[in-house]
C-alpha atoms as a PDB file:
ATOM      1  CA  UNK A   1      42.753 -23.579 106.464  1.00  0.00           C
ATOM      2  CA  UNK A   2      46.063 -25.184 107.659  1.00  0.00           C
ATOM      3  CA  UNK A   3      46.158 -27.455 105.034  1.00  0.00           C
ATOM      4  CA  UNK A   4      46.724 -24.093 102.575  1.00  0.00           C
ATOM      5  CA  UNK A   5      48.717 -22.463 105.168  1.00  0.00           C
ATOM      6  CA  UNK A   6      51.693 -24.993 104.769  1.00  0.00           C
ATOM      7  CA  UNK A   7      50.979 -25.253 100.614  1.00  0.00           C
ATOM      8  CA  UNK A   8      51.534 -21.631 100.567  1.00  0.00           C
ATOM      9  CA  UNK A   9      54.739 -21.735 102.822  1.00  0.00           C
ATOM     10  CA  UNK A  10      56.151 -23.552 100.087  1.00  0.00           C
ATOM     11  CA  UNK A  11      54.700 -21.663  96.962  1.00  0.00           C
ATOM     12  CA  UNK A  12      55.424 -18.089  98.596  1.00  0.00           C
ATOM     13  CA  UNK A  13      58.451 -16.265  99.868  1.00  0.00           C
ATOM     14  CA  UNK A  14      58.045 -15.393 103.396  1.00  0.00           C
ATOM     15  CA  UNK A  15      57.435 -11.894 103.213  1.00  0.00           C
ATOM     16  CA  UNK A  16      54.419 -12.477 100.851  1.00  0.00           C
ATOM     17  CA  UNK A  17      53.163 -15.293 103.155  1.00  0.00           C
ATOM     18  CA  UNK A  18      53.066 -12.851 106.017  1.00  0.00           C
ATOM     19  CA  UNK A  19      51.374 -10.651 103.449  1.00  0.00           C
ATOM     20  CA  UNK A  20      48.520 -13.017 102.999  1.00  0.00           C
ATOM     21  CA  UNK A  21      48.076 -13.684 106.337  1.00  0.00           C
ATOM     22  CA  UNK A  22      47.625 -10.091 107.361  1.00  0.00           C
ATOM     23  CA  UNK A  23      45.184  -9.791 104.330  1.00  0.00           C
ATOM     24  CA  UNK A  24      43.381 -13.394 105.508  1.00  0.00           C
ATOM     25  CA  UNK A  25      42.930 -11.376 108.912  1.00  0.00           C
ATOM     26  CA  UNK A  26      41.620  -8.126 107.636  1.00  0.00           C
ATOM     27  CA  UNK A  27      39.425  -9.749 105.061  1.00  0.00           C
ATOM     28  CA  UNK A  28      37.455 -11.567 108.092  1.00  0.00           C
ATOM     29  CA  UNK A  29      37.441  -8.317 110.365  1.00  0.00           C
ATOM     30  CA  UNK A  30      35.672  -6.550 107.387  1.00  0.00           C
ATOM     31  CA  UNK A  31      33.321  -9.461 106.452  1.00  0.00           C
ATOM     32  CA  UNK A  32      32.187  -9.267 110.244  1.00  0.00           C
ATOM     33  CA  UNK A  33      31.837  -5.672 110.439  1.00  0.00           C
ATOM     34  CA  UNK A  34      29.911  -5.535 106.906  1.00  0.00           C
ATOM     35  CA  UNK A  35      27.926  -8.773 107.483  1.00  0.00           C
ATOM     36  CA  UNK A  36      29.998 -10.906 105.126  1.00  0.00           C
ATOM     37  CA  UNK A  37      30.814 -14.789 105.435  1.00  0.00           C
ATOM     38  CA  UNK A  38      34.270 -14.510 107.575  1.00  0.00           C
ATOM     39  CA  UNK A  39      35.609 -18.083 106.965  1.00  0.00           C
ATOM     40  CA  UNK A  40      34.952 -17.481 103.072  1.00  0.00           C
ATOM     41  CA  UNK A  41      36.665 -13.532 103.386  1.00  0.00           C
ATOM     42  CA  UNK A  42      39.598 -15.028 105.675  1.00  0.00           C
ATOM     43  CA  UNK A  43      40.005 -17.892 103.146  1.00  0.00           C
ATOM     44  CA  UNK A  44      40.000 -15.732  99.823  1.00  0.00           C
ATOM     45  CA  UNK A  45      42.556 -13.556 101.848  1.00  0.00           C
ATOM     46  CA  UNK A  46      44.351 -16.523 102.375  1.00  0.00           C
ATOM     47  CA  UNK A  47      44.769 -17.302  98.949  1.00  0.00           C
ATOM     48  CA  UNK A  48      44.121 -14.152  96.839  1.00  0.00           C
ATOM     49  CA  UNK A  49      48.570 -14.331  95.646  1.00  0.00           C
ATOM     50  CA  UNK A  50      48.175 -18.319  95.458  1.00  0.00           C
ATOM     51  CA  UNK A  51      50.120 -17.415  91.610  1.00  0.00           C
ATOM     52  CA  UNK A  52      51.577 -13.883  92.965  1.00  0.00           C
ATOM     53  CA  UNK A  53      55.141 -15.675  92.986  1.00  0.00           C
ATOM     54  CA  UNK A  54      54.487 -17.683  89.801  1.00  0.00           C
ATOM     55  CA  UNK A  55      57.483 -16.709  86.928  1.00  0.00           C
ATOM     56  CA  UNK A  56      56.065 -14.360  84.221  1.00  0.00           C
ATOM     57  CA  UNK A  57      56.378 -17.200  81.814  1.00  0.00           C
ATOM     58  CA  UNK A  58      54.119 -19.245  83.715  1.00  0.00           C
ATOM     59  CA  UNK A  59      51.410 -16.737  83.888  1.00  0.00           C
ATOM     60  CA  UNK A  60      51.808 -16.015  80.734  1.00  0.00           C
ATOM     61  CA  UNK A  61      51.382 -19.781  79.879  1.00  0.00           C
ATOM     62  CA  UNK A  62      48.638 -20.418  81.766  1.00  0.00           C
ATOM     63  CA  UNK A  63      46.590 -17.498  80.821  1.00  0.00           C
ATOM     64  CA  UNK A  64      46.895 -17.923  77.026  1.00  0.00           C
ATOM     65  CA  UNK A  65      45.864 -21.971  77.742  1.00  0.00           C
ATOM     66  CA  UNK A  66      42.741 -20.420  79.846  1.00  0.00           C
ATOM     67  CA  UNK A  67      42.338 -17.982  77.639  1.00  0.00           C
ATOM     68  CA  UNK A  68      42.841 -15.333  80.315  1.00  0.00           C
ATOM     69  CA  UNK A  69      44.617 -12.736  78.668  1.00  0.00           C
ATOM     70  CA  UNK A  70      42.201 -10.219  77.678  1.00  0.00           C
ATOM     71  CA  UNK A  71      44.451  -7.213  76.445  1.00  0.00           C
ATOM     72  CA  UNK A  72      48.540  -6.588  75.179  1.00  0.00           C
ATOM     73  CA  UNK A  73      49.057  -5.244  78.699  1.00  0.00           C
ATOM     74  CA  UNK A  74      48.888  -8.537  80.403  1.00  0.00           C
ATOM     75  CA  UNK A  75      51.227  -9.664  77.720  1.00  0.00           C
ATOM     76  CA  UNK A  76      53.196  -6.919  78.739  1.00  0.00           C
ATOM     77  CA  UNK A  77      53.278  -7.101  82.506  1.00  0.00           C
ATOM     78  CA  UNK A  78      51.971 -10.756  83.232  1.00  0.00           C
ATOM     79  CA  UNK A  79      52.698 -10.241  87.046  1.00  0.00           C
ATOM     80  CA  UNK A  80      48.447  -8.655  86.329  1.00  0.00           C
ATOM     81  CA  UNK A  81      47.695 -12.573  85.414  1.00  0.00           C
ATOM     82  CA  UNK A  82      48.484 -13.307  89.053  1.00  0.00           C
ATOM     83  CA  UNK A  83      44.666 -13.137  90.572  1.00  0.00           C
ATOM     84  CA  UNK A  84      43.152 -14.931  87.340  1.00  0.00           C
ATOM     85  CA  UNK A  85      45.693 -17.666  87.204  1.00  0.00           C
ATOM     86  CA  UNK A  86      45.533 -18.293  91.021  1.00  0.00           C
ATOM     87  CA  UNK A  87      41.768 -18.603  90.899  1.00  0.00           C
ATOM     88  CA  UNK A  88      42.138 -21.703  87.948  1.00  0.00           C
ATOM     89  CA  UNK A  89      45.581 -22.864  90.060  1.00  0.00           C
ATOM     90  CA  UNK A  90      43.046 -22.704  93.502  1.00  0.00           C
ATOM     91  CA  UNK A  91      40.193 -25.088  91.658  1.00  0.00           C
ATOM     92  CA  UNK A  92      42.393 -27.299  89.634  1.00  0.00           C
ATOM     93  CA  UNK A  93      44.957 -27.732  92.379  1.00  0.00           C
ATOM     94  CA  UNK A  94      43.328 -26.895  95.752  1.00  0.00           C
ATOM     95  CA  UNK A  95      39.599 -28.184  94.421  1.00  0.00           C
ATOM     96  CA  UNK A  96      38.206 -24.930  96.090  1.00  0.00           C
ATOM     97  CA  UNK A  97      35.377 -24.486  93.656  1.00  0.00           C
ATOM     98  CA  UNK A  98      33.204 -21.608  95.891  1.00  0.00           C
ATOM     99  CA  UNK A  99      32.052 -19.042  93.071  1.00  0.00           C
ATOM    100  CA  UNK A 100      32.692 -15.875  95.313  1.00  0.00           C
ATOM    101  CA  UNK A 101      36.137 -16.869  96.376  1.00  0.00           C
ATOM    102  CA  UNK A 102      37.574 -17.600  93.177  1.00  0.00           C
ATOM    103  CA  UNK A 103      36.072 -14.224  91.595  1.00  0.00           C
ATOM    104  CA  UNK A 104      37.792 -12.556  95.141  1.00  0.00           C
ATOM    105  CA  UNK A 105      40.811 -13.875  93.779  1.00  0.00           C
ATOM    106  CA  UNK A 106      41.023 -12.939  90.177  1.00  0.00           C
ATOM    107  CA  UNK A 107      39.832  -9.728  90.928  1.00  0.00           C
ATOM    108  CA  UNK A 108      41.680  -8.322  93.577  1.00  0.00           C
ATOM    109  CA  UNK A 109      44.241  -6.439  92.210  1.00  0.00           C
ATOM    110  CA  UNK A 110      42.679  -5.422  88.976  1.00  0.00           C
ATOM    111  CA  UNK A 111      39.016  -5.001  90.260  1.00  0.00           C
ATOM    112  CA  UNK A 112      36.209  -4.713  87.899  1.00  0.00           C
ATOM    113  CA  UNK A 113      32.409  -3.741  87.520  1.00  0.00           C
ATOM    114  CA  UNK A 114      29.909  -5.339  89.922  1.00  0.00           C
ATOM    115  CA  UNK A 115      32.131  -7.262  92.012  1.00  0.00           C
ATOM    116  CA  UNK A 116      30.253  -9.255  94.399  1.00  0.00           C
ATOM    117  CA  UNK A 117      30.832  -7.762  98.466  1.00  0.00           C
ATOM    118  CA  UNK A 118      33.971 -10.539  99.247  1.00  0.00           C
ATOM    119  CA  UNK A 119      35.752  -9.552  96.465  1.00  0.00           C
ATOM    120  CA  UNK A 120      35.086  -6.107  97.597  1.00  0.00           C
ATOM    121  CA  UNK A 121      36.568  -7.097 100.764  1.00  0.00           C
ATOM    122  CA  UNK A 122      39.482  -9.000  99.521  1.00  0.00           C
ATOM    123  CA  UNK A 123      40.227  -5.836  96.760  1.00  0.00           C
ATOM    124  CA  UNK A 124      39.873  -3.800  99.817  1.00  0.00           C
ATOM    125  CA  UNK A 125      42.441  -5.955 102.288  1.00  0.00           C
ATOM    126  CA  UNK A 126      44.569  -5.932 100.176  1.00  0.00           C
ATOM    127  CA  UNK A 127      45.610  -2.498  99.781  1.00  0.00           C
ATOM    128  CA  UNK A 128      45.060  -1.842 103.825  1.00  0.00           C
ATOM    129  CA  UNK A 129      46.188  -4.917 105.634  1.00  0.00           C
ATOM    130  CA  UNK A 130      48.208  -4.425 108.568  1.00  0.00           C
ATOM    131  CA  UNK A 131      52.127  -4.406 106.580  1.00  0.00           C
ATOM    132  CA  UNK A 132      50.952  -1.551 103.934  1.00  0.00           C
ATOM    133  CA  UNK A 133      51.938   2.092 104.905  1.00  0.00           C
ATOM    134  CA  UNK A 134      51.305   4.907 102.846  1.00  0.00           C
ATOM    135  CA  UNK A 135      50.332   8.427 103.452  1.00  0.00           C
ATOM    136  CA  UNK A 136      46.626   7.871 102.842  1.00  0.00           C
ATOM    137  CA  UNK A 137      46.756   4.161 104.668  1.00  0.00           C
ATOM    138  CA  UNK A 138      44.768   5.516 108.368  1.00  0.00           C
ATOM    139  CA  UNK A 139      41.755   7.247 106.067  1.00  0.00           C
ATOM    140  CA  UNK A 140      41.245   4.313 103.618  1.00  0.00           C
ATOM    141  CA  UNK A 141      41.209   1.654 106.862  1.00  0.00           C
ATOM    142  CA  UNK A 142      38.760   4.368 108.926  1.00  0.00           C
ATOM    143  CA  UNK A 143      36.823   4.409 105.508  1.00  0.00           C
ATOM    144  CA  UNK A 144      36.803   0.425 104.817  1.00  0.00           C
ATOM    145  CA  UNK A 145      35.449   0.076 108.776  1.00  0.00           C
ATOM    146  CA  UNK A 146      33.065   2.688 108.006  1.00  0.00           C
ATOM    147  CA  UNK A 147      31.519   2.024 104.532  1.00  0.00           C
ATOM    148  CA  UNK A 148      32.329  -0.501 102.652  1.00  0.00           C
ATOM    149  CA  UNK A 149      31.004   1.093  99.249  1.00  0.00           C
ATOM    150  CA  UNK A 150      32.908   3.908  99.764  1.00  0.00           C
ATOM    151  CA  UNK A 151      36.170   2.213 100.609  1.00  0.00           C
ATOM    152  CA  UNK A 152      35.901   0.231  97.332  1.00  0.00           C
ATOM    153  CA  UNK A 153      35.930   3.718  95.219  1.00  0.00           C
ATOM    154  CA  UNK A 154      38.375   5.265  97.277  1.00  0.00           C
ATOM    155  CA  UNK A 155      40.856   2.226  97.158  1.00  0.00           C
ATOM    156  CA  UNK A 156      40.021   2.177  92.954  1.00  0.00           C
ATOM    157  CA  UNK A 157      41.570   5.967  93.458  1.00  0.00           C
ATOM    158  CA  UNK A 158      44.177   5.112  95.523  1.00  0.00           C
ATOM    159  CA  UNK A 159      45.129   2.548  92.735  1.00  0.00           C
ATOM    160  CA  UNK A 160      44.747   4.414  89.986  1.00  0.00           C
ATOM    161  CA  UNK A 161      46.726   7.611  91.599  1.00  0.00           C
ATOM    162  CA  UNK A 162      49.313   5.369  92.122  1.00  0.00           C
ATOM    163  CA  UNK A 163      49.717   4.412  88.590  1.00  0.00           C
ATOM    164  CA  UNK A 164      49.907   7.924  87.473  1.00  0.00           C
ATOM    165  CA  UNK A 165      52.329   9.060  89.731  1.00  0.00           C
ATOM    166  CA  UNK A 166      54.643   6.766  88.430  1.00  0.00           C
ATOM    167  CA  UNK A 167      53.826   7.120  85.044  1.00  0.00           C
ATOM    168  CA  UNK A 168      52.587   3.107  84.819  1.00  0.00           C
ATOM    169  CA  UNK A 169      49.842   1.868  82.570  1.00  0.00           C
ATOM    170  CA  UNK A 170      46.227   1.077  83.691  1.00  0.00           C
ATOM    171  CA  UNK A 171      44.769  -1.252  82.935  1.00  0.00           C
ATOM    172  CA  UNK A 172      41.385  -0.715  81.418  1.00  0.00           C
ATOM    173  CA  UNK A 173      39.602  -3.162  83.648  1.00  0.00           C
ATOM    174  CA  UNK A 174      40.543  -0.907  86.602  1.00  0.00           C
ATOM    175  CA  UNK A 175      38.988   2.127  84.783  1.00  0.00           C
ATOM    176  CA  UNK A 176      36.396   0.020  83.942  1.00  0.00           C
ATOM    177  CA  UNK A 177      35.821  -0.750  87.892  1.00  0.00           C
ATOM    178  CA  UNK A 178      36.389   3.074  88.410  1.00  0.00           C
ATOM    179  CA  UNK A 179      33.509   4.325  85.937  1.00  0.00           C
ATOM    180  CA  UNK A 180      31.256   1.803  87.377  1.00  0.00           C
ATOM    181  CA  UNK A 181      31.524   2.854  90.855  1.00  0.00           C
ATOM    182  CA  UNK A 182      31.848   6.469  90.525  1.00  0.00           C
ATOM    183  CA  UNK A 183      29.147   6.499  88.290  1.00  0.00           C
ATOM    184  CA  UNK A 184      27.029   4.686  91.227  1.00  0.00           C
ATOM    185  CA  UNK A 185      27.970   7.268  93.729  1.00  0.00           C
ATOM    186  CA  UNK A 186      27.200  10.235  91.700  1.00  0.00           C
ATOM    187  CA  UNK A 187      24.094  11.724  92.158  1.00  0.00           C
ATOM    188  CA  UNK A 188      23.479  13.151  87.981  1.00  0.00           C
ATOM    189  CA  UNK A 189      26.103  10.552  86.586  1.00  0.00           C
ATOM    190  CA  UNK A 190      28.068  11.270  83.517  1.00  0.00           C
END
């Protein structure tokens, strides 16, 4: 893991190195306490913003060559290319080719439907990692100790709630994540 930790000192701007080091470290406290991998959790943590700092043109670029771009809100706000990207950036350039890290990476700040459990976890760290403080940041950490299932749909709100306040789009993969999981914890569904 060193050998990333001094590539990403040089892709990153300190505070979002820091960032990913506090999400590295909450990532492998989860995957211990919900009987995860840790060096795979701490190493998705690790690189889950490997593109965060990329220019929008750049994501942009790279996600219409990958064919990444899957609706005119990317195109709109390509900083949402950032997980996606970094997952192609982490195989072509890091030659990390571990299925469940690179989905932890393009999915953690969109989410989607049946994520596997580490990119639960990294989705997850990322919101709650020591650095984040909101008003709803002691219940969601309790919760992610606690149950991991029920961290993941309470994180999806958190996200979502977010957006509205502020009047931002969603993007439908994060509904799409939403109806999945709340549709799972329901006991009549929809």
């Amino acid at each position: 893991m060193q050998e990333y930790e001094s590539i990403l000192r040089g892709n990153l701007t300190e505070s979002r190195y820091d960032h990913v080091c506090a999400v590295s470290t909450c990532a492998g406290e989860l995957a211990d306490l919900h009987g995860l991998d840790r060096g795979k959790a701490e190493l998705a943590g690790l690189l889950h913003d490997y593109a965060r700092d990329l220019p929008a043109d750049d994501l942009l670029r790279i996600g219409r060559a990958r064919k990444l771009i899957t609706c005119k809100i990317e195109e709109q706000l390509p900083v949402l290319l950032h997980g996606p990207v970094g997952a192609i950036l982490i195989e072509d350039e890091l030659g990390i080719n571990d299925a469940q890290v690179l989905e932890a990476v393009a999915l953690h700040t969109l989410a989607g439907p049946a994520m596997g459990k580490l990119a639960q976890v990294i989705y997850i760290a990322d919101l709650i990692a020591e650095g984040r403080d909101f008003s709803a940041i002691g219940y969601l950490r309790n919760t992610a100790r606690e149950n991991l299932n029920e961290a993941l749909l309470e994180c999806i709100a958190s996200t979502i709630g977010y957006c509205l306040e502020r009047r931002w789009i969603i993007h439908p993969q994060t509904i799409e994540a939403w109806n999945f999981y709340s549709y799972g914890n329901r006991e009549e569904g929809i």
